[in-house]
N, C-alpha and C. Protein backbone atom coordinates (compact mmCIF):
# COMPACT_ATOMS: atom_id res chain seq x y z
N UNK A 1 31.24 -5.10 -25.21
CA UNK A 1 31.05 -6.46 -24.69
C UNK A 1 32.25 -7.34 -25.01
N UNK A 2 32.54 -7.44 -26.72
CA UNK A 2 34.05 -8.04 -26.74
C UNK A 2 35.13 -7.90 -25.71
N UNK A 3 35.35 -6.27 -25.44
CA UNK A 3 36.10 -6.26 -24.55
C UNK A 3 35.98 -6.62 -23.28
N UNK A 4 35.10 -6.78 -22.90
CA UNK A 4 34.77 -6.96 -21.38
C UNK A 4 35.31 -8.18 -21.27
N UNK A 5 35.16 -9.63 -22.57
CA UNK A 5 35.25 -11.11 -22.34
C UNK A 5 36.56 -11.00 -22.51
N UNK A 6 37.47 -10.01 -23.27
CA UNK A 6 38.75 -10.28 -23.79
C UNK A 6 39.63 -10.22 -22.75
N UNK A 7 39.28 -8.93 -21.78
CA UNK A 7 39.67 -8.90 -20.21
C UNK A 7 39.14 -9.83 -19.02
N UNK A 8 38.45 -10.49 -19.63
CA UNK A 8 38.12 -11.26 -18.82
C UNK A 8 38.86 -12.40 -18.80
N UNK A 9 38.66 -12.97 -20.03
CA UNK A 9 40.25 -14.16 -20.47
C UNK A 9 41.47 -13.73 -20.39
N UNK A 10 41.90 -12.12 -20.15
CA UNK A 10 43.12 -12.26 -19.62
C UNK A 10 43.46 -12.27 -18.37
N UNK A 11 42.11 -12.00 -17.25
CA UNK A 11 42.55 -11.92 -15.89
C UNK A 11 42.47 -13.33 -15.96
N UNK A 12 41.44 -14.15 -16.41
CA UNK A 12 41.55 -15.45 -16.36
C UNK A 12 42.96 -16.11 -15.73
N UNK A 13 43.26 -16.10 -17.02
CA UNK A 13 44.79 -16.35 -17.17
C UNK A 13 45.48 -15.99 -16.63
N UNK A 14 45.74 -15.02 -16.31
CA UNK A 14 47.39 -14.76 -15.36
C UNK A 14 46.62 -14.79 -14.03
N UNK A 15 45.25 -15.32 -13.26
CA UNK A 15 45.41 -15.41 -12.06
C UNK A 15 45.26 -17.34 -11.60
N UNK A 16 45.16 -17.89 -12.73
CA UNK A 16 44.79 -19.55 -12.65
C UNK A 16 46.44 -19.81 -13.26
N UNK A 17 47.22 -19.08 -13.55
CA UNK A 17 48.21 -19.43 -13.93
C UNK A 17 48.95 -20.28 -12.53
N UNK A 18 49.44 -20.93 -13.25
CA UNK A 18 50.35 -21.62 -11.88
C UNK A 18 51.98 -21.04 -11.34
N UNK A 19 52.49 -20.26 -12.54
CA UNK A 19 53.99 -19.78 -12.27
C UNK A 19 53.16 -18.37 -11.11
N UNK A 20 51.95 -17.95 -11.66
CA UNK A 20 51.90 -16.61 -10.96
C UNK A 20 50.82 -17.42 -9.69
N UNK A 21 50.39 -18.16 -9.52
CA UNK A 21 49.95 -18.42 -7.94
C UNK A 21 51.35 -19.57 -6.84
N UNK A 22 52.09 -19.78 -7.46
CA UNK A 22 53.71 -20.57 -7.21
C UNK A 22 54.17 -19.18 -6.75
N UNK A 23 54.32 -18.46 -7.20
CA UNK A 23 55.54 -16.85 -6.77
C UNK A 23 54.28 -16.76 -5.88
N UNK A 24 52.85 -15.82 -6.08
CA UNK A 24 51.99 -15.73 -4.88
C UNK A 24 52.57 -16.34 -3.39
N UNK A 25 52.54 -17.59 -3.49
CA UNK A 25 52.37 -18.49 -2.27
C UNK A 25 54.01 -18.51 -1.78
N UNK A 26 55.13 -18.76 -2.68
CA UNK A 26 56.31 -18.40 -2.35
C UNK A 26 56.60 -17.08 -1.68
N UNK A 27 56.21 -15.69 -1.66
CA UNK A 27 56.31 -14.43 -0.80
C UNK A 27 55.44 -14.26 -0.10
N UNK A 28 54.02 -14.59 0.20
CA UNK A 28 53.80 -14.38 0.85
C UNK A 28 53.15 -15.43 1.90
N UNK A 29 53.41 -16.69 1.97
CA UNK A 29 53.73 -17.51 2.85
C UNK A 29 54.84 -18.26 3.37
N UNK A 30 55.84 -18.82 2.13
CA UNK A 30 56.78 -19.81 2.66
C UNK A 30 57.82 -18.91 3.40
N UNK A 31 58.65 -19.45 4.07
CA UNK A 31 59.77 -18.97 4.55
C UNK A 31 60.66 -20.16 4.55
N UNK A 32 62.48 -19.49 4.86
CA UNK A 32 63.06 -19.98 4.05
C UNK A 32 63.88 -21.53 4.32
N UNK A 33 62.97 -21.78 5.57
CA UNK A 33 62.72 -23.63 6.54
C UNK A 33 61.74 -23.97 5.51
N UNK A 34 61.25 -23.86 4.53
CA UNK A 34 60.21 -24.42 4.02
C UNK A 34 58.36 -24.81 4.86
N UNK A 35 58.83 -23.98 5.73
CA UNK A 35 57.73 -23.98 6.10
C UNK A 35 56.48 -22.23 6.14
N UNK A 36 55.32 -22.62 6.72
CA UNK A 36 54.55 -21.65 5.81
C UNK A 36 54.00 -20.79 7.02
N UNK A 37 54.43 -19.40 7.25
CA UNK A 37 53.91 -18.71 7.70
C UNK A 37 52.33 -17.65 8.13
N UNK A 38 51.58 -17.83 8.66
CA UNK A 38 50.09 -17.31 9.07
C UNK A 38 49.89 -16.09 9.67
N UNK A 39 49.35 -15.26 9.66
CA UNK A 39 49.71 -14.18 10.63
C UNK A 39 48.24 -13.56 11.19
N UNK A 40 47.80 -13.54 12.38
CA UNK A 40 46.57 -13.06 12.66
C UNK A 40 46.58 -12.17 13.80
N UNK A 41 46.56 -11.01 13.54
CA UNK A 41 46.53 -9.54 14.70
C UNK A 41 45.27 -9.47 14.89
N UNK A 42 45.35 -9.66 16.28
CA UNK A 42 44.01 -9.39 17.23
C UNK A 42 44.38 -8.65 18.29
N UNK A 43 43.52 -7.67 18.74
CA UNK A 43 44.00 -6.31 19.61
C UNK A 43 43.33 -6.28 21.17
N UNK A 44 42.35 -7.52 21.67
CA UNK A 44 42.12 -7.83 22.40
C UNK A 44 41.50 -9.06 22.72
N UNK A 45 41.66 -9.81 24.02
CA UNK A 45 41.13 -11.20 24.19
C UNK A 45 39.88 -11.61 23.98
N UNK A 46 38.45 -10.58 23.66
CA UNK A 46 37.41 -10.83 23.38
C UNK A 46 37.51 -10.88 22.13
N UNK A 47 38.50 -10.75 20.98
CA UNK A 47 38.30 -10.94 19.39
C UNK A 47 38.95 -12.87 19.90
N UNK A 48 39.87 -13.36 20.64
CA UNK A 48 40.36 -14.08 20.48
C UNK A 48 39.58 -15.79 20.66
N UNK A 49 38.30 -15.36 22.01
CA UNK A 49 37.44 -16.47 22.72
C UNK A 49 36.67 -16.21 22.17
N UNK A 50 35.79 -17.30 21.77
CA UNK A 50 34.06 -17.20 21.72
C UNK A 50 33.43 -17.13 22.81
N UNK A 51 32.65 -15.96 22.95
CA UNK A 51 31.58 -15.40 24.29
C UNK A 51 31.19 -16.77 24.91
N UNK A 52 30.32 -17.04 24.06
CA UNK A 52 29.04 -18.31 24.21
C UNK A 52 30.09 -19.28 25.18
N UNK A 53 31.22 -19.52 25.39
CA UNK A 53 31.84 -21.39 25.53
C UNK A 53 32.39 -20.61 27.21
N UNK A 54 33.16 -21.23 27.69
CA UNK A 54 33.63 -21.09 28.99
C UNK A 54 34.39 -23.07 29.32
N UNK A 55 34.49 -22.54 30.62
CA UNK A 55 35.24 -23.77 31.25
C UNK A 55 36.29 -24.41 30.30
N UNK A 56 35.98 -26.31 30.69
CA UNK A 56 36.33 -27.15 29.56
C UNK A 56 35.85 -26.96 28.46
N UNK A 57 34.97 -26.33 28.39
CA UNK A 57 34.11 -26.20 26.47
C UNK A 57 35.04 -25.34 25.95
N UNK A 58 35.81 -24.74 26.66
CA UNK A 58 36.15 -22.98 25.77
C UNK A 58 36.52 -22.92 24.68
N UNK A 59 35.91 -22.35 23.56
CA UNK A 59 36.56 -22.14 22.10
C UNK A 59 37.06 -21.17 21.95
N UNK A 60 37.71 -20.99 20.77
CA UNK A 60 38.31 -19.88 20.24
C UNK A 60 36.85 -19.36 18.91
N UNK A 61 37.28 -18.00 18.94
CA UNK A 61 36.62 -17.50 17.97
C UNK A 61 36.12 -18.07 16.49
N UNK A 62 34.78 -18.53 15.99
CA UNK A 62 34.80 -19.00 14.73
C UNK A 62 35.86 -18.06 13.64
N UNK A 63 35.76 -17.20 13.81
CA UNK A 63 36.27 -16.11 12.83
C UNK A 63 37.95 -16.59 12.65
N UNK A 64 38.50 -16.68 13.45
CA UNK A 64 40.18 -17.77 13.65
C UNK A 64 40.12 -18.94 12.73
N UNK A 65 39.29 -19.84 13.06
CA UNK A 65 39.24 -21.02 12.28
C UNK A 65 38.87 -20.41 10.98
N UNK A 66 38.35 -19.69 10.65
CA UNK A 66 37.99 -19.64 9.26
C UNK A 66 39.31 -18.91 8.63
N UNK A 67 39.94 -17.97 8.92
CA UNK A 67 40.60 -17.18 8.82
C UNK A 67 42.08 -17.80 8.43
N UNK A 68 42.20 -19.17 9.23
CA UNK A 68 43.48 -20.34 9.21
C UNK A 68 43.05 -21.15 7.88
N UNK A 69 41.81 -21.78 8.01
CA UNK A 69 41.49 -22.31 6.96
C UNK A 69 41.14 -21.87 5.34
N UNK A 70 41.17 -20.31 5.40
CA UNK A 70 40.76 -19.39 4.01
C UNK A 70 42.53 -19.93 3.42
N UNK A 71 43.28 -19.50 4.60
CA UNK A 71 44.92 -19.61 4.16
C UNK A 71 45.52 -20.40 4.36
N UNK A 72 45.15 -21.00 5.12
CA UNK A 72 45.93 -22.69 4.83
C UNK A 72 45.33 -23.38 3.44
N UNK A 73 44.18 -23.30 2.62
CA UNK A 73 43.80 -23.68 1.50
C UNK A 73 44.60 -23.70 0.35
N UNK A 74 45.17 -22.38 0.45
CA UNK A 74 46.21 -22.18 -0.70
C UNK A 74 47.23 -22.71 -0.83
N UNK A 75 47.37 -23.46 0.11
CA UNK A 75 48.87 -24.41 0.60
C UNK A 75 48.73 -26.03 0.53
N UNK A 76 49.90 -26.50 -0.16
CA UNK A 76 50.11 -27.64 -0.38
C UNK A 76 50.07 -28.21 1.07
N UNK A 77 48.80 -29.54 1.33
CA UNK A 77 49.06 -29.85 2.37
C UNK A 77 50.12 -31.17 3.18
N UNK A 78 51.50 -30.79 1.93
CA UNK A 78 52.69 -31.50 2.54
C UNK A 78 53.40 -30.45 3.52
N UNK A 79 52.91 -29.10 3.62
CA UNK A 79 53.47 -27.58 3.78
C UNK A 79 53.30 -27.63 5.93
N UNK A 80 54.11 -27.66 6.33
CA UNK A 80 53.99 -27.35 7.67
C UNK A 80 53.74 -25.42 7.79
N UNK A 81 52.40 -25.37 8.48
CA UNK A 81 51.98 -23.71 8.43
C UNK A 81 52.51 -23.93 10.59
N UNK A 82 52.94 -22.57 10.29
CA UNK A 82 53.18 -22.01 11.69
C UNK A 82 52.09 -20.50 11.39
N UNK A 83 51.11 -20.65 12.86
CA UNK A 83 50.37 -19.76 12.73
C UNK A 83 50.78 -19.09 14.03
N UNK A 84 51.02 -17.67 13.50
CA UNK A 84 51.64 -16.33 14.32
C UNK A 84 50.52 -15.68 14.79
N UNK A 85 50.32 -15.60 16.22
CA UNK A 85 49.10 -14.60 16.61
C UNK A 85 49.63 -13.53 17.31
N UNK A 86 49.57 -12.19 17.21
CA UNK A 86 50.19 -11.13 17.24
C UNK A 86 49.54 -9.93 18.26
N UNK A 87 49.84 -9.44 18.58
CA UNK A 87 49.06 -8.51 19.37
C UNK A 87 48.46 -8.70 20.44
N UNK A 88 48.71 -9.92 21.50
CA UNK A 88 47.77 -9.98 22.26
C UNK A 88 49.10 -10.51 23.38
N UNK A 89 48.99 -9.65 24.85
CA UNK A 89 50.05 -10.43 26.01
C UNK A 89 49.03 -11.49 26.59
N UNK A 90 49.75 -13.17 26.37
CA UNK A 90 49.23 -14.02 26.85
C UNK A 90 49.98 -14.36 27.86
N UNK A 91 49.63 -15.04 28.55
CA UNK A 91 50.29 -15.79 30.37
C UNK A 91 50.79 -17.29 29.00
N UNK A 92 52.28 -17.64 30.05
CA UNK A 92 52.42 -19.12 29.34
C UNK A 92 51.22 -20.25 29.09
N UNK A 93 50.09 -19.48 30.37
CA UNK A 93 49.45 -20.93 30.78
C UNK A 93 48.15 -20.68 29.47
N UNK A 94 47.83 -19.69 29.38
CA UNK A 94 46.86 -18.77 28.02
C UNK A 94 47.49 -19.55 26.72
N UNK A 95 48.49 -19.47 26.68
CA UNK A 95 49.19 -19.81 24.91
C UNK A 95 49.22 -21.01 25.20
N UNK A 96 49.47 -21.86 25.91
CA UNK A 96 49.19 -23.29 26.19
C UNK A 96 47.66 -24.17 25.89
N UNK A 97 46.77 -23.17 26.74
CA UNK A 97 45.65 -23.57 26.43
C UNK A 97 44.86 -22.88 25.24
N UNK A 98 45.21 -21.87 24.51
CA UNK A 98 44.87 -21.88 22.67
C UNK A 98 45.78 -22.99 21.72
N UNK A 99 46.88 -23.47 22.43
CA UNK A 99 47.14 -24.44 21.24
C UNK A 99 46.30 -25.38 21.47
N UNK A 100 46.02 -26.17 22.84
CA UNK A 100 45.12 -27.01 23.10
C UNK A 100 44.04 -26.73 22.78
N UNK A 101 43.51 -25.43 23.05
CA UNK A 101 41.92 -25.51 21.93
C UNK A 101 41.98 -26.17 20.62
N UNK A 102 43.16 -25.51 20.18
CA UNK A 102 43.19 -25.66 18.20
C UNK A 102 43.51 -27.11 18.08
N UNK A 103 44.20 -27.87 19.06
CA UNK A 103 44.50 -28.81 18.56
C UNK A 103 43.43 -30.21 18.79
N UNK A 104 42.49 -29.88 19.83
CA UNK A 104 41.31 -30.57 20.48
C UNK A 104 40.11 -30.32 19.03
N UNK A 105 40.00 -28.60 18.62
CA UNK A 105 39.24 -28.54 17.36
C UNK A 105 39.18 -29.19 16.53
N UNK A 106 41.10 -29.09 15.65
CA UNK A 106 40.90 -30.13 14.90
C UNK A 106 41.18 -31.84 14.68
N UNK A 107 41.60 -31.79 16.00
CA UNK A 107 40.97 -33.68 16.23
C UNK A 107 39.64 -33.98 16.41
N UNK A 108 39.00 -33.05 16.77
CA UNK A 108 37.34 -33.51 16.28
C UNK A 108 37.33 -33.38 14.98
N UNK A 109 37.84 -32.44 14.21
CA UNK A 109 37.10 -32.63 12.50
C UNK A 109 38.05 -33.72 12.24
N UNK A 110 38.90 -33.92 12.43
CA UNK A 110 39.37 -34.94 12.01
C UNK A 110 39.13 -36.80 12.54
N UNK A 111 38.22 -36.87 13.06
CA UNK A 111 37.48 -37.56 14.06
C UNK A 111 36.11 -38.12 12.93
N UNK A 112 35.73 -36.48 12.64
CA UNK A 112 33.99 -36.32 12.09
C UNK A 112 34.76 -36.90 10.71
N UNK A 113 35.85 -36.78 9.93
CA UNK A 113 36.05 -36.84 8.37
C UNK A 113 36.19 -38.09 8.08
N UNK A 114 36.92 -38.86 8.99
CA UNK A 114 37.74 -40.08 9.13
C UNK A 114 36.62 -40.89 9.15
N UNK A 115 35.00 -40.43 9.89
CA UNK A 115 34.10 -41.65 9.90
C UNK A 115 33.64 -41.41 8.32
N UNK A 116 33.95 -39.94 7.61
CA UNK A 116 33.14 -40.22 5.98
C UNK A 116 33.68 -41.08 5.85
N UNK A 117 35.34 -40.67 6.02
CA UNK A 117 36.60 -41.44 4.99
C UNK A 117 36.11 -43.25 5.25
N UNK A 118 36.08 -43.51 6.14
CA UNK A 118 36.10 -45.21 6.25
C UNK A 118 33.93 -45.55 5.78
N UNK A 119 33.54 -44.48 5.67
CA UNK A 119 31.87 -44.74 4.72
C UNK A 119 32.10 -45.16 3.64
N UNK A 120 32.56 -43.91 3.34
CA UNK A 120 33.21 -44.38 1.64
C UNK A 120 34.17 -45.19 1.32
N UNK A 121 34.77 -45.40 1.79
CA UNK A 121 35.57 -46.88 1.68
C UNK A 121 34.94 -47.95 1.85
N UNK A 122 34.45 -47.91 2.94
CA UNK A 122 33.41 -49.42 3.16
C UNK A 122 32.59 -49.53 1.95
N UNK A 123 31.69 -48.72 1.31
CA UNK A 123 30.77 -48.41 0.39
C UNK A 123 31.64 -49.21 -0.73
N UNK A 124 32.48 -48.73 -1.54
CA UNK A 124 33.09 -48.95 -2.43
C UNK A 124 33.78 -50.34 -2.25
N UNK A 125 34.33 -51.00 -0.83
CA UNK A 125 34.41 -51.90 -1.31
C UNK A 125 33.53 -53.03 -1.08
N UNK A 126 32.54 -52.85 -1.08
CA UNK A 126 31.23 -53.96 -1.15
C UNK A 126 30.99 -53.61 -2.45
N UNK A 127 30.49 -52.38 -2.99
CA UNK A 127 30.52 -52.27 -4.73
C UNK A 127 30.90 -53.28 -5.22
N UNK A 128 32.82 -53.28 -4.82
CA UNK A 128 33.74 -54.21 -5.94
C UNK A 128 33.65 -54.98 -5.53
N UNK A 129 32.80 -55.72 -4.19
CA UNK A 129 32.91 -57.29 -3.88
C UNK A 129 31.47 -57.71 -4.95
N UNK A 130 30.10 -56.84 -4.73
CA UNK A 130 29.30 -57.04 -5.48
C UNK A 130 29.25 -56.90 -6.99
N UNK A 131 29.99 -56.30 -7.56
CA UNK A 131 30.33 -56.40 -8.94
C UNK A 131 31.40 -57.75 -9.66
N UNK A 132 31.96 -57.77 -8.47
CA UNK A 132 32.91 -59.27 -8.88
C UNK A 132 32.04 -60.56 -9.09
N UNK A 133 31.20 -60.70 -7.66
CA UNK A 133 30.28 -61.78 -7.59
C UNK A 133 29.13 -62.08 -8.80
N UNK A 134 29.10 -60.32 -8.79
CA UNK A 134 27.65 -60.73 -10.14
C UNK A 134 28.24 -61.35 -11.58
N UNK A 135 29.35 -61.32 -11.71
CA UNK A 135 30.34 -61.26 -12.49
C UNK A 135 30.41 -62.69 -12.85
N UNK A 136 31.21 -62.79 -11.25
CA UNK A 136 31.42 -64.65 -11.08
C UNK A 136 30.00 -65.50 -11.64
N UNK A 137 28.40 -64.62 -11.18
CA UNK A 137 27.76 -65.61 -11.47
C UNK A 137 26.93 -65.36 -12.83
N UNK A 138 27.34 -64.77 -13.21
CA UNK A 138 27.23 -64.35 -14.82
C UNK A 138 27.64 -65.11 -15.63
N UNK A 139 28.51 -65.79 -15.19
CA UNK A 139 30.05 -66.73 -15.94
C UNK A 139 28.92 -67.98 -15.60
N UNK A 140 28.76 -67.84 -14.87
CA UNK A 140 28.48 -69.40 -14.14
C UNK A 140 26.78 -69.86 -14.92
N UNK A 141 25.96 -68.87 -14.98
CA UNK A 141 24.85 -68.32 -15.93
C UNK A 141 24.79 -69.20 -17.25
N UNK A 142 26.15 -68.43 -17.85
CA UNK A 142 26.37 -68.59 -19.27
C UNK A 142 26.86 -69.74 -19.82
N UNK A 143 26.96 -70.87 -18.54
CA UNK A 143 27.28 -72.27 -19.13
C UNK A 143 25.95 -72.94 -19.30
N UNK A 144 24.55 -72.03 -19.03
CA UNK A 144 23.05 -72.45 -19.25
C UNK A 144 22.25 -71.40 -19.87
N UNK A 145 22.35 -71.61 -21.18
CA UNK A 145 21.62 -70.27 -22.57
C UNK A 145 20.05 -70.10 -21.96
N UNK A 146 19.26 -71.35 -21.60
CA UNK A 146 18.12 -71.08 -20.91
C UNK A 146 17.91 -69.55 -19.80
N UNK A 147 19.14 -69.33 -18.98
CA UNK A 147 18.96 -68.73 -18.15
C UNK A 147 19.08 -67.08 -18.41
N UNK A 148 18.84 -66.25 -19.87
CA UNK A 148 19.57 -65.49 -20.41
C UNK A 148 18.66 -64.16 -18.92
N UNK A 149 17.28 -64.06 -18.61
CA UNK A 149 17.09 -62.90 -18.06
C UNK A 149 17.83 -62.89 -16.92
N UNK A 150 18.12 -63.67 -16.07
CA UNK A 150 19.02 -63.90 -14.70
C UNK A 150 20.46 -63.25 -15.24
N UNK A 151 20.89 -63.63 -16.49
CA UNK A 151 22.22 -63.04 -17.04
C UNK A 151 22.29 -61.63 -17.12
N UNK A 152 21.34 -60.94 -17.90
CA UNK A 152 21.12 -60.30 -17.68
C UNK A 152 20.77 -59.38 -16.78
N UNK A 153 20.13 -59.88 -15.25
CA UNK A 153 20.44 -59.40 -14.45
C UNK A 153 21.34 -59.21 -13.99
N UNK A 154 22.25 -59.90 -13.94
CA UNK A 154 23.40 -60.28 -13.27
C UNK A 154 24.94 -59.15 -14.22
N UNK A 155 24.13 -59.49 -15.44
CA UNK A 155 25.15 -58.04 -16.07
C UNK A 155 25.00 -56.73 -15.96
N UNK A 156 23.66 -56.33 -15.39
CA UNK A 156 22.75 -54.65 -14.99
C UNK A 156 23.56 -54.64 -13.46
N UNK A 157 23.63 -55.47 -12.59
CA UNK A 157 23.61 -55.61 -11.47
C UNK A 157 25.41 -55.09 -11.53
N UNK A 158 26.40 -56.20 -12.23
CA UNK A 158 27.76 -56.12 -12.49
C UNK A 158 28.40 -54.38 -12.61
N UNK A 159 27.16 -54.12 -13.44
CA UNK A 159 27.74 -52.56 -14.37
C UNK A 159 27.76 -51.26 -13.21
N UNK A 160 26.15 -51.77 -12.65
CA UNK A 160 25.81 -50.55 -12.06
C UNK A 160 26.65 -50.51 -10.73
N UNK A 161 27.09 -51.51 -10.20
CA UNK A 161 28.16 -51.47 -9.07
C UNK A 161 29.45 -51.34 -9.48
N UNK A 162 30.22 -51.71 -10.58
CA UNK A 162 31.11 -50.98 -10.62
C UNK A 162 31.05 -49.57 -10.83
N UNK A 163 30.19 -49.15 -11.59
CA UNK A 163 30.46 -47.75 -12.15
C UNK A 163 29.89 -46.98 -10.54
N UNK A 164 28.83 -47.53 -10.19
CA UNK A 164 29.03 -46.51 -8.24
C UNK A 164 30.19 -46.43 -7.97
N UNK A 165 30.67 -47.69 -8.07
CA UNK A 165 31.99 -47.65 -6.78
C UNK A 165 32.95 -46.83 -7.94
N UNK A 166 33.14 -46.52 -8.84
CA UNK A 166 34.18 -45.60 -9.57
C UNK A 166 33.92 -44.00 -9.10
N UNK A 167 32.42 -43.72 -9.17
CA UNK A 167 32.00 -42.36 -9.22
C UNK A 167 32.37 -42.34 -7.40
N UNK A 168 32.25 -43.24 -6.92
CA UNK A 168 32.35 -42.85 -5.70
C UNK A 168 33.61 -42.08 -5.24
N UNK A 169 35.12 -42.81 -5.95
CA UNK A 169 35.90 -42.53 -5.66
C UNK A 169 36.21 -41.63 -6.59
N UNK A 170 35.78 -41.36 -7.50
CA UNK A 170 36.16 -39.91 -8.49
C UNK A 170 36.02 -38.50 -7.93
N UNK A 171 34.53 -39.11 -7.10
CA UNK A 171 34.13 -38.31 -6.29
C UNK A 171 33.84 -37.70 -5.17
N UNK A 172 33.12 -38.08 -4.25
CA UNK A 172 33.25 -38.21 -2.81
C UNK A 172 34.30 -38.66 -2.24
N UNK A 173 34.77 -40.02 -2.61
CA UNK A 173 35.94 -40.58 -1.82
C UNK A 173 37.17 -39.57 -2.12
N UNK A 174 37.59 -38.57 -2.75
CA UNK A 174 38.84 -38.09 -3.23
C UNK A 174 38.46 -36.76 -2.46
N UNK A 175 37.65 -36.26 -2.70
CA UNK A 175 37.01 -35.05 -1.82
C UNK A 175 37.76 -35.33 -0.56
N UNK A 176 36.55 -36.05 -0.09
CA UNK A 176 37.00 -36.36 1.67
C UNK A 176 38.16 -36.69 2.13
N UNK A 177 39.28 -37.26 1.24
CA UNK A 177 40.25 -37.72 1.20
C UNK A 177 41.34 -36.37 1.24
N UNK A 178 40.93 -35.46 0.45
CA UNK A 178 41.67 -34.19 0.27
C UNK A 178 41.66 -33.73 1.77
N UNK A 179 40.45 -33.56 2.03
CA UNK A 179 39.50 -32.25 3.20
C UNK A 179 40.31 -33.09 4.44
N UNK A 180 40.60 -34.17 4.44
CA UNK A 180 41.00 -34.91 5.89
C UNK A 180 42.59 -34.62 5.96
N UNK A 181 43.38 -34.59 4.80
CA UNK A 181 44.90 -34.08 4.36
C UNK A 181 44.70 -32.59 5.01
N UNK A 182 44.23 -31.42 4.93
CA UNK A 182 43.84 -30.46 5.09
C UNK A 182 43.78 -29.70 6.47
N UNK A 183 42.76 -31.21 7.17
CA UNK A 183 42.40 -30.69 8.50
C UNK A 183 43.74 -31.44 8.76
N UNK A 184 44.43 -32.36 8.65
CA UNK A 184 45.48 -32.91 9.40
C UNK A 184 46.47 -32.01 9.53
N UNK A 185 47.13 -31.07 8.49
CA UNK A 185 47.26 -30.23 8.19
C UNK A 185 47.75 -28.67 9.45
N UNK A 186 46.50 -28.90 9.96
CA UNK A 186 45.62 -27.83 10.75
C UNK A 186 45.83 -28.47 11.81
N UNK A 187 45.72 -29.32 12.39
CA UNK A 187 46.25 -30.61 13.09
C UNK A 187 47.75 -30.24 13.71
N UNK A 188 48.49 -30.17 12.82
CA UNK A 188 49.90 -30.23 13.10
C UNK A 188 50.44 -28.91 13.53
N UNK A 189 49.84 -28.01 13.06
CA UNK A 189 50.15 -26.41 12.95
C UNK A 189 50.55 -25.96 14.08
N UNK A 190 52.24 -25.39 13.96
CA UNK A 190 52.30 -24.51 15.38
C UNK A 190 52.18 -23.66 15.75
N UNK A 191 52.02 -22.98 16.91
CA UNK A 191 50.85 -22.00 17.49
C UNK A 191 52.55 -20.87 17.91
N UNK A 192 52.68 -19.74 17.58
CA UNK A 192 53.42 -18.91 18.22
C UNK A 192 52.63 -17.67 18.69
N UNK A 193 53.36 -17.06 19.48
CA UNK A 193 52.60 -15.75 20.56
C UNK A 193 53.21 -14.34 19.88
N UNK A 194 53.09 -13.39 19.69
CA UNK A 194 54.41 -12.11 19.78
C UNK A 194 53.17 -11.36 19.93
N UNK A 195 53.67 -10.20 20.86
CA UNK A 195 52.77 -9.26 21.61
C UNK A 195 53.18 -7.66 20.86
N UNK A 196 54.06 -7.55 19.74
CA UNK A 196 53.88 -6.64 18.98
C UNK A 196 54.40 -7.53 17.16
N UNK A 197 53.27 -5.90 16.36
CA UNK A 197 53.25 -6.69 15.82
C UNK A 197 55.24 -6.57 14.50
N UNK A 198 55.37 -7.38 13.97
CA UNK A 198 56.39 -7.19 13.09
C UNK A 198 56.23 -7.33 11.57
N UNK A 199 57.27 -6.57 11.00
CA UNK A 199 57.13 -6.80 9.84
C UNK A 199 57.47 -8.03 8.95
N UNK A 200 56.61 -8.74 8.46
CA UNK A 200 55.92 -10.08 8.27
C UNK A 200 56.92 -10.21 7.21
N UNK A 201 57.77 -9.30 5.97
CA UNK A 201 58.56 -9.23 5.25
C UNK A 201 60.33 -9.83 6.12
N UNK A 202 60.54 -9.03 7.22
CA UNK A 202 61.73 -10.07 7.49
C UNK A 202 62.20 -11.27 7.30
């Protein structure tokens, strides 16, 4: 059992290490524009569409989006990713309309994040308008000793809205804040074609 934890704290370690996930992400994404390479081989156009969609709806495969997003995660999202799709002969007018899928995709999530992002903002700052005010009239309270339970309210009231509006942004607000960097990210990403595949090491 010792040993099991002792190997366990050492995979720990050399895989949360940062020099050894820095080299990781340096070979086998960046290239040498500083930007970050993707690579997804698909061997026919039914791995590429989702069955279910057609027309104007048409999507691309869930399995793509997830597949961009497993690996775009690992990447700083100051990192421009160029995503390489490989194996498949598209018509100009085909590779035109998958960047336009991807890029219609993620302007909706980025659409859906942007209404958290401005929730939680709004949220937080009524917090700090309501924590100021209870504040202000706390002050205003305390020039009349008669009035101590109102003060007291007014100091329960003060506390518990600041400390929301802190957790908010410790929490949720920084989250969503990340996840919207992310999809923007995904957003920007350029779409290339090659119909065989190459070695990804060149």
């Amino acid at each position: 059992m010792n040993d099991f934890n002792t190997k366990l704290k050492e995979q720990i370690k050399k895989y949360s290490n940062k020099q050894y996930l820095d080299k990781y992400i340096q070979e086998e994404y960046l290239t040498e524009d500083g930007e970050a390479d993707i690579f997804i081989k698909l061997t026919n156009k039914n791995q590429l569409f989702d069955e279910r969609t057609f027309g104007n709806q048409l999507d691309l495969d869930s399995n793509i989006y997830e597949f961009v997003e497993e690996k775009s995660s690992m990447l700083d999202s100051s990192v421009q990713i160029r995503l390489n799709i490989v194996g498949l002969h598209l018509t100009k007018e085909e590779q035109n309309q998958v960047r336009d899928i991807i890029k219609e995709h993620y302007a909706i999530e980025l659409y859906k994040i942007q209404k958290e992002y401005n929730k939680y903002r709004n949220e937080i700052f009524k917090l700090v308008l309501i924590g100021i005010f209870s504040l202000i009239f706390y002050g205003f309270l305390d020039l009349n000793t008669t009035l101590t339970f109102f003060m007291e309210v007014m100091c329960f009231i003060f506390s518990f809205a600041l400390w929301q509006a802190f957790e908010n942004i410790i929490y949720d607000f920084r989250d969503v804040k990340e996840t919207r960097k992310d999809i923007t990210q995904n957003l920007l990403m350029n779409v290339t074609f090659d119909e065989k595949e190459k070695d990804i090491n060149d």
